[in-house]
PDB file of N, CA and C in Angstrom:
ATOM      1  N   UNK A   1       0.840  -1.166   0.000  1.00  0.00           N
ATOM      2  CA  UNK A   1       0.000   0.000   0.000  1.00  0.00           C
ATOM      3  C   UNK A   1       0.896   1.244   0.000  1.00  0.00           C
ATOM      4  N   UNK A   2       0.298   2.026  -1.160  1.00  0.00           N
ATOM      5  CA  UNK A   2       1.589   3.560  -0.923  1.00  0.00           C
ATOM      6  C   UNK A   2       1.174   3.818   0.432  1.00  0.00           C
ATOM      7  N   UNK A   3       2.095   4.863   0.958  1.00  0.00           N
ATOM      8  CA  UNK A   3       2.729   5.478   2.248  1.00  0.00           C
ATOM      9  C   UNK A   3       3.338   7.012   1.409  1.00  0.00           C
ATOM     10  N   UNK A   4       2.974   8.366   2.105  1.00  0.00           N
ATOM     11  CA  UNK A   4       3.136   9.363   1.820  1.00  0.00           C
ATOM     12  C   UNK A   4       4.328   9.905   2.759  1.00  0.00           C
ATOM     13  N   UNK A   5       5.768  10.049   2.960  1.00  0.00           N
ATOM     14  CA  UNK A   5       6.168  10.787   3.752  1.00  0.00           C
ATOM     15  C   UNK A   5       6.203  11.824   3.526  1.00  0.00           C
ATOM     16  N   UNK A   6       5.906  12.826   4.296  1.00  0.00           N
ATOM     17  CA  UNK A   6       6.043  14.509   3.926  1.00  0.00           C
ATOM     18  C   UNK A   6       6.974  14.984   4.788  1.00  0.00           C
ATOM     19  N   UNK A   7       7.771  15.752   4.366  1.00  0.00           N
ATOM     20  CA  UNK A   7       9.044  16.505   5.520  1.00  0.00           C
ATOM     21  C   UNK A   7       8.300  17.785   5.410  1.00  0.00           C
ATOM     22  N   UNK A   8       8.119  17.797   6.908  1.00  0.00           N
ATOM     23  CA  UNK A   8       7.692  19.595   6.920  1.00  0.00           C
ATOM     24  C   UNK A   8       8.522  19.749   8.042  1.00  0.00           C
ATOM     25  N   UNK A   9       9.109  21.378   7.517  1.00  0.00           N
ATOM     26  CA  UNK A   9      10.487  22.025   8.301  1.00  0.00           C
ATOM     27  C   UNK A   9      10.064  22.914   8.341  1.00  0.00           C
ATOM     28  N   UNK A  10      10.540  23.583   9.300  1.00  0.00           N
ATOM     29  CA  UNK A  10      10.786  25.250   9.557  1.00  0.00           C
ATOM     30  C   UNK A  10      11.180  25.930   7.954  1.00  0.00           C
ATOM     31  N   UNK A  11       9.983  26.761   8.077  1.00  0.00           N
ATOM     32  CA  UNK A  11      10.754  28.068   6.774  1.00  0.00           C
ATOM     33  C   UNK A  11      11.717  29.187   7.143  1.00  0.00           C
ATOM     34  N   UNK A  12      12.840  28.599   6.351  1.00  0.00           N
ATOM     35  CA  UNK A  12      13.789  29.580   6.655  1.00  0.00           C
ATOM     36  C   UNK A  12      14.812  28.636   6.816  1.00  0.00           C
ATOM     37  N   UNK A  13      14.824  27.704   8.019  1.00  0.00           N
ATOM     38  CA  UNK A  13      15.830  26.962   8.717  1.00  0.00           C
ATOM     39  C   UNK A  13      17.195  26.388   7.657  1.00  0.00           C
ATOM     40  N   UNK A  14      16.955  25.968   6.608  1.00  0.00           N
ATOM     41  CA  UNK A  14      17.861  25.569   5.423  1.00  0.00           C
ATOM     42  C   UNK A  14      18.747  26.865   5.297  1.00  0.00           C
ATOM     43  N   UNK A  15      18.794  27.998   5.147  1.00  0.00           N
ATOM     44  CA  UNK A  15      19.683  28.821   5.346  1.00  0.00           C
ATOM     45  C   UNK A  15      20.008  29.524   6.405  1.00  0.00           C
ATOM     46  N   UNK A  16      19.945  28.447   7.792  1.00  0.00           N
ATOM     47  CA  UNK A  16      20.745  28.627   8.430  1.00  0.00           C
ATOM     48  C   UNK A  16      22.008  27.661   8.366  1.00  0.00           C
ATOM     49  N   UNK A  17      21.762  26.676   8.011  1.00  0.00           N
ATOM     50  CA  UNK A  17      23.305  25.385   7.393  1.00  0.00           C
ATOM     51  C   UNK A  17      24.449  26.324   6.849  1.00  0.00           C
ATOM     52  N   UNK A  18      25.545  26.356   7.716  1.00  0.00           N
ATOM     53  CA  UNK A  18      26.758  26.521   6.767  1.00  0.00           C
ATOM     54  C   UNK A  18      26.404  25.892   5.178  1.00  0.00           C
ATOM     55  N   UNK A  19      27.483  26.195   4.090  1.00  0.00           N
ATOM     56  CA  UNK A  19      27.880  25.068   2.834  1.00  0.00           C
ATOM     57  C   UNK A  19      27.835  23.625   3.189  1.00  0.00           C
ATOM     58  N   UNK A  20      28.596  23.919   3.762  1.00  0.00           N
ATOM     59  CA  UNK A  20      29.180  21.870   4.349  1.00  0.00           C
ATOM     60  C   UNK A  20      27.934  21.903   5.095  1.00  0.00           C
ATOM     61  N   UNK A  21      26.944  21.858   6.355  1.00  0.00           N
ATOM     62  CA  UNK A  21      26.042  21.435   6.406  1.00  0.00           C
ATOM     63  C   UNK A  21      25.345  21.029   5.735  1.00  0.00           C
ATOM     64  N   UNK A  22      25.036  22.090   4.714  1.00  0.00           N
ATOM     65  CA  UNK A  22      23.803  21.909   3.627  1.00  0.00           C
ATOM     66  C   UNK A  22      24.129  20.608   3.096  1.00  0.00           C
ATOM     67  N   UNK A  23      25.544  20.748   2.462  1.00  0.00           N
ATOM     68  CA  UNK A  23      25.681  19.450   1.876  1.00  0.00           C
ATOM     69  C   UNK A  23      26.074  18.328   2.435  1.00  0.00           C
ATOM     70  N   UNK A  24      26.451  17.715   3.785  1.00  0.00           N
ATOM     71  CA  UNK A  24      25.885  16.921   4.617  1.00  0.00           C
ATOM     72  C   UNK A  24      24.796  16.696   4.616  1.00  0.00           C
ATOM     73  N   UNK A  25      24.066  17.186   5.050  1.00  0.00           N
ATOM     74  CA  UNK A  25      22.482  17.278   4.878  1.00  0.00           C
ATOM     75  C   UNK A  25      21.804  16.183   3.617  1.00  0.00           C
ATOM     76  N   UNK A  26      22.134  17.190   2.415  1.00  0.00           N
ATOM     77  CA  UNK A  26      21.410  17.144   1.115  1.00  0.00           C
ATOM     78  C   UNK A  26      22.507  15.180   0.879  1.00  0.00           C
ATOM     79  N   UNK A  27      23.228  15.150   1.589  1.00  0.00           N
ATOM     80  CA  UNK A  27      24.239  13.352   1.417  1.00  0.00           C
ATOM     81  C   UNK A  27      23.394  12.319   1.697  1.00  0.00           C
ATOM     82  N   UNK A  28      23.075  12.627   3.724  1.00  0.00           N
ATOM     83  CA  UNK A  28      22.742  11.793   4.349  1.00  0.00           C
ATOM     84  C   UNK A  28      20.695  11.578   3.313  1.00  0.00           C
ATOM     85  N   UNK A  29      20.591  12.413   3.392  1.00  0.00           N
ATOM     86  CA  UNK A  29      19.421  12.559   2.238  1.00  0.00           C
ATOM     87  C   UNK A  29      19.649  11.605   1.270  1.00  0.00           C
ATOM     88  N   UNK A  30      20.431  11.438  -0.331  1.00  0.00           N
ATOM     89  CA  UNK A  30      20.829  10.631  -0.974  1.00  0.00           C
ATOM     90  C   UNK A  30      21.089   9.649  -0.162  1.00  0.00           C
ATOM     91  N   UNK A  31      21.406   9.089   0.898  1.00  0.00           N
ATOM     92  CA  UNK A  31      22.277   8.076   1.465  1.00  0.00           C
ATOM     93  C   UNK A  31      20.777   7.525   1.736  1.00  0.00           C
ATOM     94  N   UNK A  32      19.716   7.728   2.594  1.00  0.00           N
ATOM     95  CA  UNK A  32      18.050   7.200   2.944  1.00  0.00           C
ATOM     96  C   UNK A  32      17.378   6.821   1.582  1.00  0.00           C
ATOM     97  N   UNK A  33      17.833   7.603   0.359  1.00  0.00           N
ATOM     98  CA  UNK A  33      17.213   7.269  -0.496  1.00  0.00           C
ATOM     99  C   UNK A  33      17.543   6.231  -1.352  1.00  0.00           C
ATOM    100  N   UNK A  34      18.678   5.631  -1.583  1.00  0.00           N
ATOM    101  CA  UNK A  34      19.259   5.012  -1.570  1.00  0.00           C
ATOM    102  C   UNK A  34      19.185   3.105  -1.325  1.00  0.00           C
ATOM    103  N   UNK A  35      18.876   3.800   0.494  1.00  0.00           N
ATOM    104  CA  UNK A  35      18.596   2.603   1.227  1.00  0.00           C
ATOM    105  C   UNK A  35      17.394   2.148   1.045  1.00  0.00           C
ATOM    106  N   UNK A  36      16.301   3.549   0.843  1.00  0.00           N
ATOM    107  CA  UNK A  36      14.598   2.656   0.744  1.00  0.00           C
ATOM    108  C   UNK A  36      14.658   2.216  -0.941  1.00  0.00           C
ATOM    109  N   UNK A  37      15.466   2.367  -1.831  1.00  0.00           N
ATOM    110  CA  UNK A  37      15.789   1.995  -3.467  1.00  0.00           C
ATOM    111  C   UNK A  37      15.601   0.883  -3.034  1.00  0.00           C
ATOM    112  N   UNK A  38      17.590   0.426  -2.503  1.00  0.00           N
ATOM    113  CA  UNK A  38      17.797  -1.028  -2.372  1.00  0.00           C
ATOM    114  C   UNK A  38      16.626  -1.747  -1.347  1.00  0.00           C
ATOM    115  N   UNK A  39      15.809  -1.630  -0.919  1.00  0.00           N
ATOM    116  CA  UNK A  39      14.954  -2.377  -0.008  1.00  0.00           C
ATOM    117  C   UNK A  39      13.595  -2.835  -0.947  1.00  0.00           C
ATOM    118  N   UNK A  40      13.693  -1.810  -1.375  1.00  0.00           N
ATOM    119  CA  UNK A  40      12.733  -2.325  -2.811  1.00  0.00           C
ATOM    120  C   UNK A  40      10.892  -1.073  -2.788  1.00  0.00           C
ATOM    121  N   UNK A  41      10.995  -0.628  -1.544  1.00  0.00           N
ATOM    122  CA  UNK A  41      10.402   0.179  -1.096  1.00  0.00           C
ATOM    123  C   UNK A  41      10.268   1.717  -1.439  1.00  0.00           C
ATOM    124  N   UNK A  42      10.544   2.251  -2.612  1.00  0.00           N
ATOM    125  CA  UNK A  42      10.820   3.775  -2.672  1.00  0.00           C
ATOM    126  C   UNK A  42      10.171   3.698  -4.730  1.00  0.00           C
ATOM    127  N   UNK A  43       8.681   4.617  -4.502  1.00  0.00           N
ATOM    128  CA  UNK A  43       8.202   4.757  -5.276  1.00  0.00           C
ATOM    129  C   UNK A  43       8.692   5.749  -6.209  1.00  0.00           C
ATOM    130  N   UNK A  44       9.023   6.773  -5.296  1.00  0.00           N
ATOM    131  CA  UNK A  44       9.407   8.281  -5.497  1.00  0.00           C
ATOM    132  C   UNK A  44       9.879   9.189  -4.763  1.00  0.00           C
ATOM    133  N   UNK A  45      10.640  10.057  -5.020  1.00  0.00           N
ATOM    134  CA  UNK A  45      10.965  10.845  -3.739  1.00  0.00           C
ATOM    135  C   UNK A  45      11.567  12.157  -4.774  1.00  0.00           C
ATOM    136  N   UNK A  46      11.493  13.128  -3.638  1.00  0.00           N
ATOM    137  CA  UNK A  46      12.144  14.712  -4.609  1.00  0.00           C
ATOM    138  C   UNK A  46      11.843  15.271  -3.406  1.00  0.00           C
ATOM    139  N   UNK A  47      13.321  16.556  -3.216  1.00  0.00           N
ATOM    140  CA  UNK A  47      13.171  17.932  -2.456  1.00  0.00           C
ATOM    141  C   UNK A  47      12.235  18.759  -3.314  1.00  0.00           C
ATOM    142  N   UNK A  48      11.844  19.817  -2.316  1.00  0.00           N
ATOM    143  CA  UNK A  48      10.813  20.842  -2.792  1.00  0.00           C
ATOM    144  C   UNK A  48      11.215  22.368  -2.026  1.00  0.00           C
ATOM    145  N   UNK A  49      11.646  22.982  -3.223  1.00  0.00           N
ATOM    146  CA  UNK A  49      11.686  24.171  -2.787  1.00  0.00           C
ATOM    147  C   UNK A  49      10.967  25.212  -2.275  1.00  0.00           C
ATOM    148  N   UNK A  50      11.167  26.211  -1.411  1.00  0.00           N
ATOM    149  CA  UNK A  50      10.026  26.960  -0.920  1.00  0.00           C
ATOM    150  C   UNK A  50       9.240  27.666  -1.386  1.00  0.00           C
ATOM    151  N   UNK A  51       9.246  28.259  -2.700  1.00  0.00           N
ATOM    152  CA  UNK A  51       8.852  29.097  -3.605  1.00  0.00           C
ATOM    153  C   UNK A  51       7.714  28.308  -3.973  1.00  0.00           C
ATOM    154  N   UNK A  52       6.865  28.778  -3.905  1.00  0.00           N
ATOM    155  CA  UNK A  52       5.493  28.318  -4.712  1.00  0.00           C
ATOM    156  C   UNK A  52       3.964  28.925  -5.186  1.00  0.00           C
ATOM    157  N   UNK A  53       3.121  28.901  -5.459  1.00  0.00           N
ATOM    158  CA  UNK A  53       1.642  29.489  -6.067  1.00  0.00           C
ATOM    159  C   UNK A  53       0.802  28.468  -5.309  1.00  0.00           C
ATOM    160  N   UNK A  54      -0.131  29.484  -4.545  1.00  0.00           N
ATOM    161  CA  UNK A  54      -1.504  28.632  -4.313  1.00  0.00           C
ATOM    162  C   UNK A  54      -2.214  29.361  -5.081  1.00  0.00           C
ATOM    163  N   UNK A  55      -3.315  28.154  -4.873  1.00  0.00           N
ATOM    164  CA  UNK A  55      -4.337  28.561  -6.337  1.00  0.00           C
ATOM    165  C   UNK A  55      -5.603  28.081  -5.347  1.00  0.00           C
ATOM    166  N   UNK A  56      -6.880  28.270  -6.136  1.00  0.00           N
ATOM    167  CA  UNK A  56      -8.203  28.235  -5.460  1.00  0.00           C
ATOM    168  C   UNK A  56      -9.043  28.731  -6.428  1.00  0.00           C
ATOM    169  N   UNK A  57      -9.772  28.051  -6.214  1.00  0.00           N
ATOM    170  CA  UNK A  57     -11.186  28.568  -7.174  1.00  0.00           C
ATOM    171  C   UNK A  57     -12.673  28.476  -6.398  1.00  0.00           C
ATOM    172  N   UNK A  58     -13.018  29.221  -6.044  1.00  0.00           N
ATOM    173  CA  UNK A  58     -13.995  29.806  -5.843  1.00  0.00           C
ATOM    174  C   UNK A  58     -15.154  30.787  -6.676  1.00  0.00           C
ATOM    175  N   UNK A  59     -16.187  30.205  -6.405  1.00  0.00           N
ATOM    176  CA  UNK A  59     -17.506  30.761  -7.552  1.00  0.00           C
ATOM    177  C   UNK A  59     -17.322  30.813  -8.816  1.00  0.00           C
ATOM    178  N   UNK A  60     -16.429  29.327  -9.167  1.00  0.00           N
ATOM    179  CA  UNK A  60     -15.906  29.661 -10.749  1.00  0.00           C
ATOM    180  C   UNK A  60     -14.568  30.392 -10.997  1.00  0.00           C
ATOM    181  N   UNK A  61     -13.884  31.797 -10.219  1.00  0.00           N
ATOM    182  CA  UNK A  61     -13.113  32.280 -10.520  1.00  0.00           C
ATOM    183  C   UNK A  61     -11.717  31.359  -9.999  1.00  0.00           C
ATOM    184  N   UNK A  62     -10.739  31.475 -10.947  1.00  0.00           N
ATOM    185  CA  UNK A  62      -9.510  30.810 -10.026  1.00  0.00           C
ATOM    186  C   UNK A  62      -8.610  32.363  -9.762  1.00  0.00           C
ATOM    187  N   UNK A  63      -7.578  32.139  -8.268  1.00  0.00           N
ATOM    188  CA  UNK A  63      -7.100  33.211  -7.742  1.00  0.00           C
ATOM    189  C   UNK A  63      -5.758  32.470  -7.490  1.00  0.00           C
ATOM    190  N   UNK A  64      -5.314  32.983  -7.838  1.00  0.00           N
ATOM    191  CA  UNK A  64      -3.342  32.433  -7.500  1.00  0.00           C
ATOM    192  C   UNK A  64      -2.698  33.271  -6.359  1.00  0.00           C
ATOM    193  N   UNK A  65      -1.925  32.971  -5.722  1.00  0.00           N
ATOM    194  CA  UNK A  65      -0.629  33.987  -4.657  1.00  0.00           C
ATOM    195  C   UNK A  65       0.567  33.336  -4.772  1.00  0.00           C
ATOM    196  N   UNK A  66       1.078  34.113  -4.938  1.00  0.00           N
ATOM    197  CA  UNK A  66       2.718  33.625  -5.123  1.00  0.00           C
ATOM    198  C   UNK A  66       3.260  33.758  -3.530  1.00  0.00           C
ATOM    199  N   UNK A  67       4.020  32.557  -3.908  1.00  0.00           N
ATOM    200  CA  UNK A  67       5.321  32.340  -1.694  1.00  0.00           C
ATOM    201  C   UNK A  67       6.316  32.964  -2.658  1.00  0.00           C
ATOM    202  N   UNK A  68       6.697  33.134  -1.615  1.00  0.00           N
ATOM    203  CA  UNK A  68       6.572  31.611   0.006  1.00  0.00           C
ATOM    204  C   UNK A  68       5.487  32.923   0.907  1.00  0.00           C
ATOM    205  N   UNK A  69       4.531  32.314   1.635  1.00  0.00           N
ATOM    206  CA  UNK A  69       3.715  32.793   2.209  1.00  0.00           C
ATOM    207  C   UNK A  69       3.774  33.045   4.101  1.00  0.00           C
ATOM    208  N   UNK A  70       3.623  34.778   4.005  1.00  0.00           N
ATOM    209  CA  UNK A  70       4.690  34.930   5.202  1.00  0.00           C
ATOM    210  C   UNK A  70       3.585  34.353   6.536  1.00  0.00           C
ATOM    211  N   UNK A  71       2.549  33.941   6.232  1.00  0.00           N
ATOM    212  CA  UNK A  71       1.861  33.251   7.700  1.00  0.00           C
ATOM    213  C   UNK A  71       2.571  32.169   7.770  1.00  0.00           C
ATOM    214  N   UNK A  72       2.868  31.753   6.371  1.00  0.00           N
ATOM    215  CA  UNK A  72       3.293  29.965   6.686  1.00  0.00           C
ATOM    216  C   UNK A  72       4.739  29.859   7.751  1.00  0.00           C
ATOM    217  N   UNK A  73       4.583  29.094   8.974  1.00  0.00           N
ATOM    218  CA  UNK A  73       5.899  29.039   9.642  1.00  0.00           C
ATOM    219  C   UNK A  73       6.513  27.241   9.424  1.00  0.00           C
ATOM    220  N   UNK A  74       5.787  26.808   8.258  1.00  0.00           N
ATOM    221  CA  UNK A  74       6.549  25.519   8.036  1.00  0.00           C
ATOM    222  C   UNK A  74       6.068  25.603   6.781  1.00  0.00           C
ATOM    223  N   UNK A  75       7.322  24.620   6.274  1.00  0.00           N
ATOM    224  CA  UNK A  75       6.251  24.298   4.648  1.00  0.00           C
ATOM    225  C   UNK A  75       7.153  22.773   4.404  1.00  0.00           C
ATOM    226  N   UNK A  76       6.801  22.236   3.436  1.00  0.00           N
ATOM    227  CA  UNK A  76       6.820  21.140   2.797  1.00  0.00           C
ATOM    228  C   UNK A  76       7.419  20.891   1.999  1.00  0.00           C
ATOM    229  N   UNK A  77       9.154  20.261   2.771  1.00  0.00           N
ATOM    230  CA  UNK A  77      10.418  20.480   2.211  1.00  0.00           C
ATOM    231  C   UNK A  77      10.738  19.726   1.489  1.00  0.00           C
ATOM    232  N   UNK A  78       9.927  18.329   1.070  1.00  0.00           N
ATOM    233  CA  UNK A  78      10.211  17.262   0.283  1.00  0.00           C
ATOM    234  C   UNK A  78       9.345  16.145   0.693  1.00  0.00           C
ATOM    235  N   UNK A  79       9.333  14.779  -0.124  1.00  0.00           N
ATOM    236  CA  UNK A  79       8.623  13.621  -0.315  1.00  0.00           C
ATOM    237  C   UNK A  79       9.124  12.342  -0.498  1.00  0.00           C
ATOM    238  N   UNK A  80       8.810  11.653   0.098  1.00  0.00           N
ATOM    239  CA  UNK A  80       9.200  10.193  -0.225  1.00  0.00           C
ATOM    240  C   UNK A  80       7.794   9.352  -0.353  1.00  0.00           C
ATOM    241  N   UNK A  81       7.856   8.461  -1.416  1.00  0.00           N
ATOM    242  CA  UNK A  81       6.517   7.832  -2.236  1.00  0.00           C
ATOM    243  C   UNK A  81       7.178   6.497  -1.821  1.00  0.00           C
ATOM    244  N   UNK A  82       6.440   5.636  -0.823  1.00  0.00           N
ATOM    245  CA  UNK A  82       6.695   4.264  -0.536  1.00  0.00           C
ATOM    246  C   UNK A  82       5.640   3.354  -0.666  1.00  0.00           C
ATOM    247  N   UNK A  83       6.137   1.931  -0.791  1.00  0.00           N
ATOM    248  CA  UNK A  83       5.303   0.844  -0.899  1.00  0.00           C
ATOM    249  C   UNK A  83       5.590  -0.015   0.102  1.00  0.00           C
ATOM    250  N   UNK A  84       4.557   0.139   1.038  1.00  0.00           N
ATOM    251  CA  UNK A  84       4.826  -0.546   2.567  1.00  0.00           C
ATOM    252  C   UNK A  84       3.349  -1.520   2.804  1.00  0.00           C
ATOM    253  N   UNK A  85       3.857  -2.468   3.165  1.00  0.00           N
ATOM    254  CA  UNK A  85       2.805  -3.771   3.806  1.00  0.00           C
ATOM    255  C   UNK A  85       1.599  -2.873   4.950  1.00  0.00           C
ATOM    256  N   UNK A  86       2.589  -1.975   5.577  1.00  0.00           N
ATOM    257  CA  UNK A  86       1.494  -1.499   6.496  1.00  0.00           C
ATOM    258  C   UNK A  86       2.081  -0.163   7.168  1.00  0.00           C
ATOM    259  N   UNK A  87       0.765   0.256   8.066  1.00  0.00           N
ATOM    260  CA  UNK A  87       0.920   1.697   8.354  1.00  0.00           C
ATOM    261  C   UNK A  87       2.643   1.604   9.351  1.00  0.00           C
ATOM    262  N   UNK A  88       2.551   0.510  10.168  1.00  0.00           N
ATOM    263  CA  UNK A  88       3.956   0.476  11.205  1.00  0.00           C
ATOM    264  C   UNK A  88       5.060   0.539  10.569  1.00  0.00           C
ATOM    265  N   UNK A  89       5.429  -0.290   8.959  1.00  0.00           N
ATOM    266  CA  UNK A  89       6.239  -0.366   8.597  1.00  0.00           C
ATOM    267  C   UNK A  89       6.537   1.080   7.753  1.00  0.00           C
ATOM    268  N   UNK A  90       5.851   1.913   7.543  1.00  0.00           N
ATOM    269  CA  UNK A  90       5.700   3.070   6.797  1.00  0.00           C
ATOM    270  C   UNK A  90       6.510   4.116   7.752  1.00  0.00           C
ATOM    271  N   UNK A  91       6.041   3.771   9.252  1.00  0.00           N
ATOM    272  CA  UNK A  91       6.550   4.471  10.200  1.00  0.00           C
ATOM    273  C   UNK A  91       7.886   4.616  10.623  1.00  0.00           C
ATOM    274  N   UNK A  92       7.972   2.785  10.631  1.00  0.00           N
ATOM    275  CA  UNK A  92       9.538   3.027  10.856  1.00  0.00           C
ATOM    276  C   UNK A  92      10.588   3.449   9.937  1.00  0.00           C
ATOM    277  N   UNK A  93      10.138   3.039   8.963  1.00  0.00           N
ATOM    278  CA  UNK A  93      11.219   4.136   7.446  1.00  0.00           C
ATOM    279  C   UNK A  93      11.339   5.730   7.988  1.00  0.00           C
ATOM    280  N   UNK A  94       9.964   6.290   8.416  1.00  0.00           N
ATOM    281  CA  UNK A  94      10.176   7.450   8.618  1.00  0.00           C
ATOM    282  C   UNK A  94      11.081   7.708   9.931  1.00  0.00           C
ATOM    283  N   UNK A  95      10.772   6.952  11.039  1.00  0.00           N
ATOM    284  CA  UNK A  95      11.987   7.059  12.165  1.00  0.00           C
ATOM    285  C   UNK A  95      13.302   7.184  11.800  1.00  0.00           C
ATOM    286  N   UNK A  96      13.918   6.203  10.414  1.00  0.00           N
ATOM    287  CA  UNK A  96      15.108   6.406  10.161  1.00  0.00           C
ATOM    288  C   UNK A  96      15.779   7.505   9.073  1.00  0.00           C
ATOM    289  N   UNK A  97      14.767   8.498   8.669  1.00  0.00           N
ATOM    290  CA  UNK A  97      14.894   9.584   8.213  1.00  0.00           C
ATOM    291  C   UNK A  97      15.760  10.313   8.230  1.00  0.00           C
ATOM    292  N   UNK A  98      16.820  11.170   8.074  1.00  0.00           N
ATOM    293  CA  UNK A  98      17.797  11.849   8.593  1.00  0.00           C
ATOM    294  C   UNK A  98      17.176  13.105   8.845  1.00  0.00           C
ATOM    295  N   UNK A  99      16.469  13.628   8.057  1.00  0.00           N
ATOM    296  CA  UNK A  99      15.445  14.742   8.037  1.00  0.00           C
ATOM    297  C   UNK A  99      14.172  14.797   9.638  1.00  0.00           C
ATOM    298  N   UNK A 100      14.246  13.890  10.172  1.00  0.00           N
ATOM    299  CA  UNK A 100      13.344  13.811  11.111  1.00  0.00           C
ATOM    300  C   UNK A 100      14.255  14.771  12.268  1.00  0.00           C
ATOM    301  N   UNK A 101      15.734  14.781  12.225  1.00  0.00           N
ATOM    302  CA  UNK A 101      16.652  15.259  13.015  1.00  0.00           C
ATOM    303  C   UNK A 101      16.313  17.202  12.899  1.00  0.00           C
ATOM    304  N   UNK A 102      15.661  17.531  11.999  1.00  0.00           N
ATOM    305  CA  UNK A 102      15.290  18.996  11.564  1.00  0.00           C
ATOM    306  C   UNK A 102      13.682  19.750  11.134  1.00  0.00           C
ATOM    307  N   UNK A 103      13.433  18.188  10.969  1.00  0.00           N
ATOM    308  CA  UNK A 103      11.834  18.662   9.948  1.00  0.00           C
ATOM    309  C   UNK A 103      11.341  17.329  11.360  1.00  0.00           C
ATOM    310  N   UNK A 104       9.870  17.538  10.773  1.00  0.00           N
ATOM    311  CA  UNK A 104       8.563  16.526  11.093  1.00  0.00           C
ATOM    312  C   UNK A 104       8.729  15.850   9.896  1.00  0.00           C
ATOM    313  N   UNK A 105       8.263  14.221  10.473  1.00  0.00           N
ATOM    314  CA  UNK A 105       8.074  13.294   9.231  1.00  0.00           C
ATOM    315  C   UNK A 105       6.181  12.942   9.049  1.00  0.00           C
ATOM    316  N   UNK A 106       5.323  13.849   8.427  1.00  0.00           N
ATOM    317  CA  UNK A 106       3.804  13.471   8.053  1.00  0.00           C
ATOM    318  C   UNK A 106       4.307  11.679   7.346  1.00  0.00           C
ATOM    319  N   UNK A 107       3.242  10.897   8.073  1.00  0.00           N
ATOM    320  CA  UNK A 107       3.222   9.499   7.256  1.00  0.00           C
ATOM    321  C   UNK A 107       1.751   9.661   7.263  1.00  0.00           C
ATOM    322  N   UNK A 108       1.056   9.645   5.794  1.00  0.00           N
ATOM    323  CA  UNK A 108      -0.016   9.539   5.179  1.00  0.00           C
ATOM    324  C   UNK A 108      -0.256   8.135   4.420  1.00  0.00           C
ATOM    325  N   UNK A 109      -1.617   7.989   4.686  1.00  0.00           N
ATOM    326  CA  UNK A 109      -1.937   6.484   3.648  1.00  0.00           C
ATOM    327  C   UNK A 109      -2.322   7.122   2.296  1.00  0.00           C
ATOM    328  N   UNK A 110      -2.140   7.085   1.304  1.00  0.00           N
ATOM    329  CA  UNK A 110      -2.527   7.426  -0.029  1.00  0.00           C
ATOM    330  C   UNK A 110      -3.572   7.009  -0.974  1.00  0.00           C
ATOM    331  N   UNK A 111      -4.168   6.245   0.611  1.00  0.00           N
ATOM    332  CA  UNK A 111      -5.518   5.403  -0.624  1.00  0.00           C
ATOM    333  C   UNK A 111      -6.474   6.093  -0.556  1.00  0.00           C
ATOM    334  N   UNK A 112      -8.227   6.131  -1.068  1.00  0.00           N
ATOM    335  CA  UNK A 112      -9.485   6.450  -0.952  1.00  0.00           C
ATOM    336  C   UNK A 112      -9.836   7.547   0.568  1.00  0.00           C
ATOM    337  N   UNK A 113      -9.898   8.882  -0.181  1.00  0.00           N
ATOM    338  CA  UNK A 113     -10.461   9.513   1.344  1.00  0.00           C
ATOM    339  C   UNK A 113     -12.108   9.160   1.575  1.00  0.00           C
ATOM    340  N   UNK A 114     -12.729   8.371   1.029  1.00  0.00           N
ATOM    341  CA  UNK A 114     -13.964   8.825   0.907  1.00  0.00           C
ATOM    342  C   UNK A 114     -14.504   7.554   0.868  1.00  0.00           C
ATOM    343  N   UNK A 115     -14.655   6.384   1.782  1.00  0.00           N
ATOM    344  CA  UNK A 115     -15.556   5.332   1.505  1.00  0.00           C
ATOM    345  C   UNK A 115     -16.572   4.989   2.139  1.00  0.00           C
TER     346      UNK A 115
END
């Protein structure tokens, strides 16, 4: 069953990393991804930058805003797309996260909201 991890971090916090942090960081990252490859478990995964457009449509009209959006005090720093037997095992991938050390790890089920 997919498994949604979402990293949500502090906005901003990424430029507080020295260089060499960042890229420590952005390693041990490749290095998790890597590991859920070889396990056979890793649908998809990608960082996400902070910059973005919400959109909405209401009464027909659609309305866009460009971010990074200054209420937001976290946003949604990246994704990992897994194929896990079950919600526990979904979990513990996310425990071994390196990103859990800076961000929150969201574990979402990806099936039917509505039955």
């Amino acid at each position: 069953m997919p498994y949604m991890l979402l990293i949500v971090e502090s906005r901003g916090q990424r430029g507080l990393r020295s260089p060499e942090q960042g890229r420590n960081a952005y390693q041990r990252m490749l290095d998790y991804n890597g590991m859920l490859r070889s396990k056979g478990v890793l649908i998809e995964s990608n960082s996400l930058r902070a910059d973005a457009v919400r959109l909405s449509v209401r009464g027909g009209k659609a309305v866009t805003t460009d971010g990074p959006f200054a209420e937001a005090k976290e946003m949604v720093g990246g994704f990992f797309l897994l194929n896990c037997s079950s919600r526990e095992q979904a979990v513990a991938y996310a425990r071994e996260c390196p990103a859990a050390e800076w961000a929150s790890i969201e574990v979402r089920d990806t099936g039917p909201c509505y039955e």
